[in-house]
Protein backbone atom coordinates (compact mmCIF):
# COMPACT_ATOMS: atom_id res chain seq x y z
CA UNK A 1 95.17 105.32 80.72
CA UNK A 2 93.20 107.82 82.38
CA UNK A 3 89.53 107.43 83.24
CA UNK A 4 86.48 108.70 84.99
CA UNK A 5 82.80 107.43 85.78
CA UNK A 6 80.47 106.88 82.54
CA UNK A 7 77.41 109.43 83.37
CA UNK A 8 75.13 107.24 81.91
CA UNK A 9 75.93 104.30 84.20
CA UNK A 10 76.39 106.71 86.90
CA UNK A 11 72.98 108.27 86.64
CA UNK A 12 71.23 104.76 86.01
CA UNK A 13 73.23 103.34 89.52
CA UNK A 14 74.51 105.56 91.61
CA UNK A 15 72.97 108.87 90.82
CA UNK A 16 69.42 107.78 90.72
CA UNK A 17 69.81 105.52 93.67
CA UNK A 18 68.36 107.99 96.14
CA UNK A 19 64.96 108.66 93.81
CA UNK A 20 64.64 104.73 93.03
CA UNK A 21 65.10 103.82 96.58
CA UNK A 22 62.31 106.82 97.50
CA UNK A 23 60.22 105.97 94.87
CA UNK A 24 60.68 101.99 95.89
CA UNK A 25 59.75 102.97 99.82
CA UNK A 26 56.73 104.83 98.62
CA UNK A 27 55.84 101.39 96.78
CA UNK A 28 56.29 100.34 100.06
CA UNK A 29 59.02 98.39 98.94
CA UNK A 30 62.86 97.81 99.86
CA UNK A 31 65.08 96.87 97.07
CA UNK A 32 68.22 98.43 98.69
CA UNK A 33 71.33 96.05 99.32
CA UNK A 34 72.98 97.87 101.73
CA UNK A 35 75.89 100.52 100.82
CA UNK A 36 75.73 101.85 97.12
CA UNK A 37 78.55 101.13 94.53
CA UNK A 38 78.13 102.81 92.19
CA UNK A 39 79.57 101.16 88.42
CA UNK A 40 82.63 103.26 88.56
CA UNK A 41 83.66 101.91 91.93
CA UNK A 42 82.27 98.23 91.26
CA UNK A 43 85.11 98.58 87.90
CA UNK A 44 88.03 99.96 89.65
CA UNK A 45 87.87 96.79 92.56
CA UNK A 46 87.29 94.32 89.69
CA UNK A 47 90.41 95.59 88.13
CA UNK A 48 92.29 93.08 90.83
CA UNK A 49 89.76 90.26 91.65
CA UNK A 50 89.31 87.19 91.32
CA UNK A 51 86.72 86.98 89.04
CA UNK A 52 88.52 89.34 86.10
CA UNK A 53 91.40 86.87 86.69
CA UNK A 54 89.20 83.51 86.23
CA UNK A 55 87.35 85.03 82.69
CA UNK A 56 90.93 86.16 81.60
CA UNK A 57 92.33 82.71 82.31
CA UNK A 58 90.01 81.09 80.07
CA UNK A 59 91.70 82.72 77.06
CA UNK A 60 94.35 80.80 75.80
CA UNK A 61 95.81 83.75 73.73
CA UNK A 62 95.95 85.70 76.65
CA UNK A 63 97.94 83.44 78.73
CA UNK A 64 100.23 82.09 76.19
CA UNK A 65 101.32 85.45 75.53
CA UNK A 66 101.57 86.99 79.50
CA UNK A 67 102.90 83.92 80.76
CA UNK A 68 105.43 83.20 77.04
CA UNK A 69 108.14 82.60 79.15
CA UNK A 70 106.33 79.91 80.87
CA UNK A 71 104.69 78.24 77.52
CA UNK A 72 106.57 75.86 75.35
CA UNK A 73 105.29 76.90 71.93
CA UNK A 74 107.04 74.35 70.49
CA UNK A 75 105.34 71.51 72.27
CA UNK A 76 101.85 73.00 72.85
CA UNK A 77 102.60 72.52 76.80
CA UNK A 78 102.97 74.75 79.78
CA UNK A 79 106.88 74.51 80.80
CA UNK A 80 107.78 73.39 84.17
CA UNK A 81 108.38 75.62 86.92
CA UNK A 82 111.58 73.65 88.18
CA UNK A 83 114.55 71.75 86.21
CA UNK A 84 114.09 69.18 88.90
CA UNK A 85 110.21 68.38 87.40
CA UNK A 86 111.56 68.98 84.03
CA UNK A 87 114.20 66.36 84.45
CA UNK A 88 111.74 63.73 85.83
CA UNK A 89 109.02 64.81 83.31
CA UNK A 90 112.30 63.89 80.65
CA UNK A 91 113.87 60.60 82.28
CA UNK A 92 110.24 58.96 83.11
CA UNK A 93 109.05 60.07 79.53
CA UNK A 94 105.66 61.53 80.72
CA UNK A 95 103.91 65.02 81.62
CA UNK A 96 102.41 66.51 84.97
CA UNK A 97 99.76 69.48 83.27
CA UNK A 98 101.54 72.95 85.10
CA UNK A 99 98.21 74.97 83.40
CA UNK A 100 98.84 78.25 84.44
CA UNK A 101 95.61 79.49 86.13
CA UNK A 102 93.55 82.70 87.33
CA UNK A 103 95.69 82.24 90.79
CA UNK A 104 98.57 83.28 88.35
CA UNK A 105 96.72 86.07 86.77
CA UNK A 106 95.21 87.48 89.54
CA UNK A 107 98.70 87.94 91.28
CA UNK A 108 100.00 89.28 88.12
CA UNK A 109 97.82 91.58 88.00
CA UNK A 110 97.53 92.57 91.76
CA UNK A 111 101.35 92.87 91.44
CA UNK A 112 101.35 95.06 87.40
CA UNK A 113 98.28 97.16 88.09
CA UNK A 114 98.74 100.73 89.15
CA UNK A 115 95.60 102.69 90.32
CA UNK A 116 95.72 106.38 91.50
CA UNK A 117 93.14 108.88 91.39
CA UNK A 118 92.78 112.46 91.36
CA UNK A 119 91.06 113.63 94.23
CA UNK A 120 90.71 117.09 92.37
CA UNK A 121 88.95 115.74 89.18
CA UNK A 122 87.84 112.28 90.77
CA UNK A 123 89.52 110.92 87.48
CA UNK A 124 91.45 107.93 87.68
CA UNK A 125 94.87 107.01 86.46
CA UNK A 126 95.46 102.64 85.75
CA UNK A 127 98.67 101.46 84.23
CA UNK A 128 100.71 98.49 84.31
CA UNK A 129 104.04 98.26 84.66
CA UNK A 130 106.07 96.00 82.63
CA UNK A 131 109.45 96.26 81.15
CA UNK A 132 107.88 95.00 78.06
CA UNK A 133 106.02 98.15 76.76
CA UNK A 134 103.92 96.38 74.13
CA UNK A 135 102.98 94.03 76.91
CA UNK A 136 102.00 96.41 78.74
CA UNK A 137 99.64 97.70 76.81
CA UNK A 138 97.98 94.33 75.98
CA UNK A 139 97.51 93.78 79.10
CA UNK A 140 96.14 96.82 80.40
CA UNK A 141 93.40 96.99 77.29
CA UNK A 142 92.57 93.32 77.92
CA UNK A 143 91.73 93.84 81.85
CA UNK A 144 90.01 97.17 81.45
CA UNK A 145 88.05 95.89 78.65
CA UNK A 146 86.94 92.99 80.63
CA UNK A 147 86.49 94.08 83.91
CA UNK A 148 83.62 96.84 82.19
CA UNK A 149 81.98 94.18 80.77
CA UNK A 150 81.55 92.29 84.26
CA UNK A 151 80.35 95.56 85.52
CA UNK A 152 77.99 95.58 82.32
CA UNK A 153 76.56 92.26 82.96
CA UNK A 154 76.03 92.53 86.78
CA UNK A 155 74.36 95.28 86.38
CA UNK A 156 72.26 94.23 83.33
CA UNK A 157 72.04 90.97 85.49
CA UNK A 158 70.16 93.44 88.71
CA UNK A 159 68.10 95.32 86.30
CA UNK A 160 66.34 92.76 85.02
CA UNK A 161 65.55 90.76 88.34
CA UNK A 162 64.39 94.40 89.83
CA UNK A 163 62.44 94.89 86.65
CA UNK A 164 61.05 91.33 86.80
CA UNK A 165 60.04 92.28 90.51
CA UNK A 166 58.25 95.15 90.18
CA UNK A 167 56.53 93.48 87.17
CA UNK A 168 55.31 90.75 89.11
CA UNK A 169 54.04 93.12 92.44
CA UNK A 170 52.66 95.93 90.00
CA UNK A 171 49.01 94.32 89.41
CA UNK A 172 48.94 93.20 93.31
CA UNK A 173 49.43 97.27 94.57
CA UNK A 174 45.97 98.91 93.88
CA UNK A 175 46.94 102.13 95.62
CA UNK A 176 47.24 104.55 92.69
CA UNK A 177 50.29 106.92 93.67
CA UNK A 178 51.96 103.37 94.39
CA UNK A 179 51.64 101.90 91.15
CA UNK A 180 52.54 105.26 89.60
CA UNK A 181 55.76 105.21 91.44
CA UNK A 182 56.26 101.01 90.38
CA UNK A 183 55.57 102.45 86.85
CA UNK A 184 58.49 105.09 87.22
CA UNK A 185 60.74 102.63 89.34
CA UNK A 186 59.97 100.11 86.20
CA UNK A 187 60.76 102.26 83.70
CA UNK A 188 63.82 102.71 85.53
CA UNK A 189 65.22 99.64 85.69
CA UNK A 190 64.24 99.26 81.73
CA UNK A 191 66.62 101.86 81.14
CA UNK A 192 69.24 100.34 82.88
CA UNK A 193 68.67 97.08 81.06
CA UNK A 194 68.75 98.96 78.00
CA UNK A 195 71.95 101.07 78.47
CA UNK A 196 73.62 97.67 79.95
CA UNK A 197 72.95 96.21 76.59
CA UNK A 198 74.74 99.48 74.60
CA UNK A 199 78.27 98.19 72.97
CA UNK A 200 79.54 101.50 74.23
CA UNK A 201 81.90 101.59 77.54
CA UNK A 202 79.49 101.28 80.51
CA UNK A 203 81.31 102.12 83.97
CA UNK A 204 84.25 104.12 82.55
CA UNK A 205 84.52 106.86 80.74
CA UNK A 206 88.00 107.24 78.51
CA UNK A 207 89.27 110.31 78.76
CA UNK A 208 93.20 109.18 77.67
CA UNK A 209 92.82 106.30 75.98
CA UNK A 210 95.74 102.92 76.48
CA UNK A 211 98.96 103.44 74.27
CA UNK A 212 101.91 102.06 74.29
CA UNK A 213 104.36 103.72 76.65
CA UNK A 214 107.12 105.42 74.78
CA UNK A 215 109.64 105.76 78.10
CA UNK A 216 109.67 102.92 80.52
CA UNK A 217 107.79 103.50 83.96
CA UNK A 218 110.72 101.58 85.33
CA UNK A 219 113.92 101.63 85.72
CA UNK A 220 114.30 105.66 85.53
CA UNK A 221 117.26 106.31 83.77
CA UNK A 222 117.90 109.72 85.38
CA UNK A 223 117.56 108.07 89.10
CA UNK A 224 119.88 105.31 87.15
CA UNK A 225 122.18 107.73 86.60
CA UNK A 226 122.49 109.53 89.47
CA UNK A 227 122.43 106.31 91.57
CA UNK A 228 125.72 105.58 89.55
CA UNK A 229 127.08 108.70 90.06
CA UNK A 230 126.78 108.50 93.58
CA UNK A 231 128.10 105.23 93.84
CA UNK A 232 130.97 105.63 91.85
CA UNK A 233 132.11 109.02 94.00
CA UNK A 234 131.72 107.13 97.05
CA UNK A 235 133.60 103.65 95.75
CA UNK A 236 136.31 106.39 94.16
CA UNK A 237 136.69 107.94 97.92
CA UNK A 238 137.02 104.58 99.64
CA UNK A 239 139.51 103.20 97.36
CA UNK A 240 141.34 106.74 98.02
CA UNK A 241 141.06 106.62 101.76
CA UNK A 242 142.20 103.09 101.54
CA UNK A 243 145.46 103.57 99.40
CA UNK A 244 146.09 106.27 101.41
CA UNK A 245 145.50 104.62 104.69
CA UNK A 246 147.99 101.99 103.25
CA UNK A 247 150.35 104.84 102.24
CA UNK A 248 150.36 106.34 105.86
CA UNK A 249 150.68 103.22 107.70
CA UNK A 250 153.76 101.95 105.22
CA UNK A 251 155.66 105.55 106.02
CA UNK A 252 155.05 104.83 110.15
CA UNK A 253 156.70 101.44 109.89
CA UNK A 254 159.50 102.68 108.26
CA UNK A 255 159.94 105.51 110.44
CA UNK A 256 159.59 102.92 112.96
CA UNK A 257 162.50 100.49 111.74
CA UNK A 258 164.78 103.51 110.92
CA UNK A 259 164.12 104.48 114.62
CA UNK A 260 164.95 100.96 115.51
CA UNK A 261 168.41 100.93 113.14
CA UNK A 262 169.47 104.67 114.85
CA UNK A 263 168.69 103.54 118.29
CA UNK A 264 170.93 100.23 117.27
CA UNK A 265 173.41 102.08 116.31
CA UNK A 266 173.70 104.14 119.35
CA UNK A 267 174.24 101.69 121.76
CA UNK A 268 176.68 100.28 119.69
């Protein structure tokens, strides 16, 4: 999956975050919070925190079928993560909860997810690897689709305190040029509120789209095979070496004893 910054999240955050911030100043006001992020960014680190991890854990579906190998279908119940506590849990005839939890996604995750970007193009390549391809791609549409819609709300979340800021100081600023630039800064933050709310991507924009992976990522079947090669030629050339080794050393110990015998003989 291949992506790059939405430009209308980028010009509401980022982009316009050098006229909002002058236009807040000349308001006489200071609404920055230190070093910009701009949506793009803010999606790419959610993609292995915490909080992606906690709202993903919260959906039984999703962790039933990540986790399968851990979830007794059968029984409704999270297996055990020993024999030894499945064995007590089966003598004693009760059941310790093992609820998998967003610990277990978020290292999951951390562990799958594969982020590179193109400094070139500033686009940005995510995948997760899996030997499961369809897995894979549940995955991977699940975490991307959620972690935008953090972004979405955070940033709907700011735009409407800012909005509800400006709001409340614009009737106390009688200086006209300042309330004409609280009027701009307001409409601003209105537009972020209002693009926030759009059921269209927010931080990312999809350039390739999530499929399923048609070749695995991993194990490389070429590197396979020329791993095997190699290892075969060099087992074939010790076992070689060896029986020769063996061959040599049996033809010196009989040269040996027949030198013994003639030498035997001699003195004789």
């Amino acid at each position: 999956m291949t992506v790059a910054a939405s430009q209308n999240a980028f010009a509401s955050e980022s982009g316009s975050g050098g006229g909002v911030s002058g236009l807040a100043s000349l308001a006489g006001l200071n609404l920055s919070s230190g070093a910009q992020v701009s949506p793009f960014q803010e999606f790419l680190l959610t993609l292995k925190s915490y909080e992606l991890a906690r709202r993903l854990s919260n959906q039984p579906n999703f962790l039933q079928k990540i986790f399968a190998d851990r979830w007794d279908a059968k029984a409704r119940r999270w297996k055990s993560t020993s024999s030894y506590s499945e064995a007590i849990d089966h003598i004693f005839g009760f059941y310790t909860n093992k609820q998998v939890g967003p610990g277990d996604v978020q290292g999951l995750l951390s562990k799958g997810l594969d982020i590179k970007e193109d400094k070139d193009s500033s686009a940005v390549t995510v995948r997760y690897k899996s030997a499961d391809p369809q897995l894979s791609y549940f995955i991977l549409k699940e975490a991307t689709d959620e972690a935008d819609q953090i972004v979405r709300e955070a940033s709907l979340e700011r735009a409407t305190e800012q909005a509800r800021f400006i709001a409340d100081r614009l009737p106390l600023i009688t200086n006209l040029e300042h309330r004409q630039a609280l009027v701009t800064l307001l409409s601003e933050y209105e537009r972020k509120a209002f693009l926030s709310r759009s059921k269209l991507s927010y931080s990312i924009r999809v350039i390739d789209p999530a499929t399923v992976p048609v070749n695995p990522s991993s194990p490389r079947p070429f590197l396979l095979i020329i791993a095997g090669a190699f290892l075969g030629a060099l087992c074939s050339s010790i076992i070689i070496i060896m029986k020769n080794a063996k061959k040599w050393a049996d033809q010196e110990n009989k040269k040996i004893i027949e030198s013994n015998l003639m030498s035997s003989d001699y003195r004789e």
